[in-house]
N, C-alpha and C. Protein backbone atom coordinates (compact mmCIF):
# COMPACT_ATOMS: atom_id res chain seq x y z
N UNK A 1 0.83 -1.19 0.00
CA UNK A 1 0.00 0.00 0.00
C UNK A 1 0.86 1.25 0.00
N UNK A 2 1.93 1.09 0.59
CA UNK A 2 2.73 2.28 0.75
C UNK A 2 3.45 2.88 -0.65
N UNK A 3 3.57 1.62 -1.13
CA UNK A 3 4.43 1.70 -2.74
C UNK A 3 3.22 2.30 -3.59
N UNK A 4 2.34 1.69 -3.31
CA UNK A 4 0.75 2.53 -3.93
C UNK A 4 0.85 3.76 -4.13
N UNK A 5 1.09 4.41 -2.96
CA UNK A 5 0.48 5.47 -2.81
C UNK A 5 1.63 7.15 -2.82
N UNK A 6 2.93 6.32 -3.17
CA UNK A 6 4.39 7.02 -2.64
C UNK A 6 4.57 7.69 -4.26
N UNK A 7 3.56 7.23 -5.20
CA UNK A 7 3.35 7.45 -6.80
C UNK A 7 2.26 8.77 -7.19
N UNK A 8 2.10 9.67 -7.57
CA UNK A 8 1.64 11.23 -8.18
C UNK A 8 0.63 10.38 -8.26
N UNK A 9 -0.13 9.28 -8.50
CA UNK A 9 -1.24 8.97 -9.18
C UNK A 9 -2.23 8.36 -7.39
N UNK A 10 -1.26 7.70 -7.00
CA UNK A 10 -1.36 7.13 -5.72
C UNK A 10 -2.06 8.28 -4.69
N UNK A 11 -1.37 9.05 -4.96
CA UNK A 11 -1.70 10.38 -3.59
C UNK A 11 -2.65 11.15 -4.43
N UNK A 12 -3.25 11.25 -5.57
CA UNK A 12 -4.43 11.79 -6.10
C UNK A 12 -5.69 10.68 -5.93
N UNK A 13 -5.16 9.98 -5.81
CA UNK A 13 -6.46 8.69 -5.37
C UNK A 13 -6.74 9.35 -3.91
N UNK A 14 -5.84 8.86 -3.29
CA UNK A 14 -5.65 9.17 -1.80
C UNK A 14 -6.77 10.25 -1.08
N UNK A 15 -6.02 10.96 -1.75
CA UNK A 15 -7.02 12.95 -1.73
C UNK A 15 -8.53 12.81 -2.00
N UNK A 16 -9.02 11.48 -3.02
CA UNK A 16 -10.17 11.80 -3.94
C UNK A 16 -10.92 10.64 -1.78
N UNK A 17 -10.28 10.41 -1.47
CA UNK A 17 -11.09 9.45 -0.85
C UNK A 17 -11.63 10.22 0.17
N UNK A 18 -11.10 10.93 0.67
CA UNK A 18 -11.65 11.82 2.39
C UNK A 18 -13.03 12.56 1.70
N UNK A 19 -13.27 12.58 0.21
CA UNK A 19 -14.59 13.17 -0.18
C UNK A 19 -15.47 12.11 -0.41
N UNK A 20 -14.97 11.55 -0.99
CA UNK A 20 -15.95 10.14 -1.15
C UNK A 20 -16.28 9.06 -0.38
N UNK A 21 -15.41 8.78 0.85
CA UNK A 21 -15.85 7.84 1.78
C UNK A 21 -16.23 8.28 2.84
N UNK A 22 -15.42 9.39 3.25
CA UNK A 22 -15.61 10.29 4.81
C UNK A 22 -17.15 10.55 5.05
N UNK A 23 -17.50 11.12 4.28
CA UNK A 23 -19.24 11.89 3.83
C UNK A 23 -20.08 10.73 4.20
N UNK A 24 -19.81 9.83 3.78
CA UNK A 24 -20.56 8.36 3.81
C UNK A 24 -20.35 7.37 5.39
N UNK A 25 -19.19 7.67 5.92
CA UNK A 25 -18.67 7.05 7.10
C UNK A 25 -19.18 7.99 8.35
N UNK A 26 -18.99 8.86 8.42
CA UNK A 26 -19.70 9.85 9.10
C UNK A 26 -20.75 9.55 10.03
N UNK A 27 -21.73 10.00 9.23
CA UNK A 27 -23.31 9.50 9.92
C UNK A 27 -23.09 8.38 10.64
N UNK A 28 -22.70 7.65 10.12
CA UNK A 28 -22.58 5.78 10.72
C UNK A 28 -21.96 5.92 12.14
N UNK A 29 -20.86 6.79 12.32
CA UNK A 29 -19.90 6.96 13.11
C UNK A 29 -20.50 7.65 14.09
N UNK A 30 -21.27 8.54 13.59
CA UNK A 30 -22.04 10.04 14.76
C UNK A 30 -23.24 8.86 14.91
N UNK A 31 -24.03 8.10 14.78
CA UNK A 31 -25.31 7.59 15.27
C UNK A 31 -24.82 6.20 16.04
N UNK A 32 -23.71 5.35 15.11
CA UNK A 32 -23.75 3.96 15.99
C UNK A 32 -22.96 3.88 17.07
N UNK A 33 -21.42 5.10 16.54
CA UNK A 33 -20.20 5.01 17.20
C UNK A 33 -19.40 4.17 16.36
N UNK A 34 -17.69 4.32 16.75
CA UNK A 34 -17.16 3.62 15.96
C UNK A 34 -16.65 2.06 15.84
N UNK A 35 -17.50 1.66 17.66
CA UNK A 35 -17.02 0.24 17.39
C UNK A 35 -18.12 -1.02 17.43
N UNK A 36 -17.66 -1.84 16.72
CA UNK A 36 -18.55 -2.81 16.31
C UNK A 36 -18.83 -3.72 17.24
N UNK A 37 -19.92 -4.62 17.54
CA UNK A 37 -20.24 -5.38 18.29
C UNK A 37 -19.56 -6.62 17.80
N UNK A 38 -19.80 -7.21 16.64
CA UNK A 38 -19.25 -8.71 16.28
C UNK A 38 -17.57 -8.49 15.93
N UNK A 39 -17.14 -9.95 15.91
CA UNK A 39 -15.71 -9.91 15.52
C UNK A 39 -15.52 -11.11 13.96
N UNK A 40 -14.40 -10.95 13.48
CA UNK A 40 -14.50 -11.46 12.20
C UNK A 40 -14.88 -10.82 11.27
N UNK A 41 -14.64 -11.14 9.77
CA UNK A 41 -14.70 -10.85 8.53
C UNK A 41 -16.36 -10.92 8.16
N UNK A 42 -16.55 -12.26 8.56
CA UNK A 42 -18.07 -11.94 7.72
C UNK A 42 -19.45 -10.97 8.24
N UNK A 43 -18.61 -11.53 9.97
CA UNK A 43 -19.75 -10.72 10.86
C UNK A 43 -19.49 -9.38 10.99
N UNK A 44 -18.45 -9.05 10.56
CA UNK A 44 -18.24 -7.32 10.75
C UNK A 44 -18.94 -6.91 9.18
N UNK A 45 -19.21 -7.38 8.46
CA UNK A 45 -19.20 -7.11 7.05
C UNK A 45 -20.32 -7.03 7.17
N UNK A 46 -21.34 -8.02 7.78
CA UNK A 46 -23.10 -7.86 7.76
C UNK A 46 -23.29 -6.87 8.81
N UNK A 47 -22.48 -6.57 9.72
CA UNK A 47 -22.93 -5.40 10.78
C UNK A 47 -22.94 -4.24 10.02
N UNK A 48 -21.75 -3.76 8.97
CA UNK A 48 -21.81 -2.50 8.47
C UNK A 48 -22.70 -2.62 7.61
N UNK A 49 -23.44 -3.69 6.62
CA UNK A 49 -24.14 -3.74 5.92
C UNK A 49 -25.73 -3.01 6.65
N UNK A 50 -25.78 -3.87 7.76
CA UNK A 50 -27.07 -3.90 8.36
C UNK A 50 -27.02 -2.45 8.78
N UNK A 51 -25.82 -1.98 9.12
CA UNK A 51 -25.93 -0.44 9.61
C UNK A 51 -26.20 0.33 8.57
N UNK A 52 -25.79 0.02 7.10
CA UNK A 52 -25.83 1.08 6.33
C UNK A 52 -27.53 0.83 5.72
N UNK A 53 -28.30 -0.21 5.94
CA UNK A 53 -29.18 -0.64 5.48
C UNK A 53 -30.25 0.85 6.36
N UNK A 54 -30.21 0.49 7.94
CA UNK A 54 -30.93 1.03 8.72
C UNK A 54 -30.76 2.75 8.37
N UNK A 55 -29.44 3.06 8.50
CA UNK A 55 -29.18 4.85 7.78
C UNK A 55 -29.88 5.47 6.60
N UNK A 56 -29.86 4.26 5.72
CA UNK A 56 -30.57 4.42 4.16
C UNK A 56 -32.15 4.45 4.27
N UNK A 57 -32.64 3.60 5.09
CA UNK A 57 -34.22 3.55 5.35
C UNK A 57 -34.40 5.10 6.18
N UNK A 58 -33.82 5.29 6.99
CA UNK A 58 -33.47 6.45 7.88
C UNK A 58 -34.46 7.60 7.08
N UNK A 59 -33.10 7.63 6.26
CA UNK A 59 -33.41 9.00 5.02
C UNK A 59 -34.38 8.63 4.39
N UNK A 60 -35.09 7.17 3.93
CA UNK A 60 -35.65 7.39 3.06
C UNK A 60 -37.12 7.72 3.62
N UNK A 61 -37.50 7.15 5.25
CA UNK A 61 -38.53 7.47 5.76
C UNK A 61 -38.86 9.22 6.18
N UNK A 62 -37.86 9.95 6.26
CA UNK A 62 -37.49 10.72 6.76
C UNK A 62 -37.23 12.45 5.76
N UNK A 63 -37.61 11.41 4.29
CA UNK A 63 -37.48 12.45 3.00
C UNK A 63 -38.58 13.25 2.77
N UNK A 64 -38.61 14.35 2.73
CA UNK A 64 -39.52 15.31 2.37
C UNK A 64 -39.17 15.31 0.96
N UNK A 65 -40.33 15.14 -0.18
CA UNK A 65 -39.83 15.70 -1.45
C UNK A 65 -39.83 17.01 -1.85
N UNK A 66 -39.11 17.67 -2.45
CA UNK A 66 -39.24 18.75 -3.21
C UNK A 66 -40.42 19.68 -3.40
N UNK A 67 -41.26 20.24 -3.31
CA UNK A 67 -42.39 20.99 -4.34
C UNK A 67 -41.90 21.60 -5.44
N UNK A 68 -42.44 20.85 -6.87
CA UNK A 68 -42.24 21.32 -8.12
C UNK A 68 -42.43 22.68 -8.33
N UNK A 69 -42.18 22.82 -9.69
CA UNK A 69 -42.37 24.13 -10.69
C UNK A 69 -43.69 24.01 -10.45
């Protein structure tokens, strides 16, 4: 990873991520906290799933639409 990232192309990835994942990690972090209940690969993988499932319903119960033109 280090050799990854020690490359002009590497550290423009790098940069693109604190916008694109941070924004998204966030919420999760401010509502669940940052540590997980289960341990392991698969069970940590369905916890963030299940968390991101519950955030997404969140918003979607929670959406006011627009009023048109």
């Amino acid at each position: 990873m280090a050799t990854r990232l020690a490359t002009p192309a590497g550290r423009a990835q790098y940069r693109q991520r604190s916008a694109l994942v941070e924004p998204g990690l966030a919420p999760l972090f401010q509502r669940f906290g940052r540590h997980l209940t289960y341990r392991g690969h698969r069970a940590v993988d369905g916890e963030t799933k299940l968390l991101g499932t519950v955030h997404n319903l969140t918003k979607l119960i929670n959406h006011t639409p627009k009023s048109g033109p």
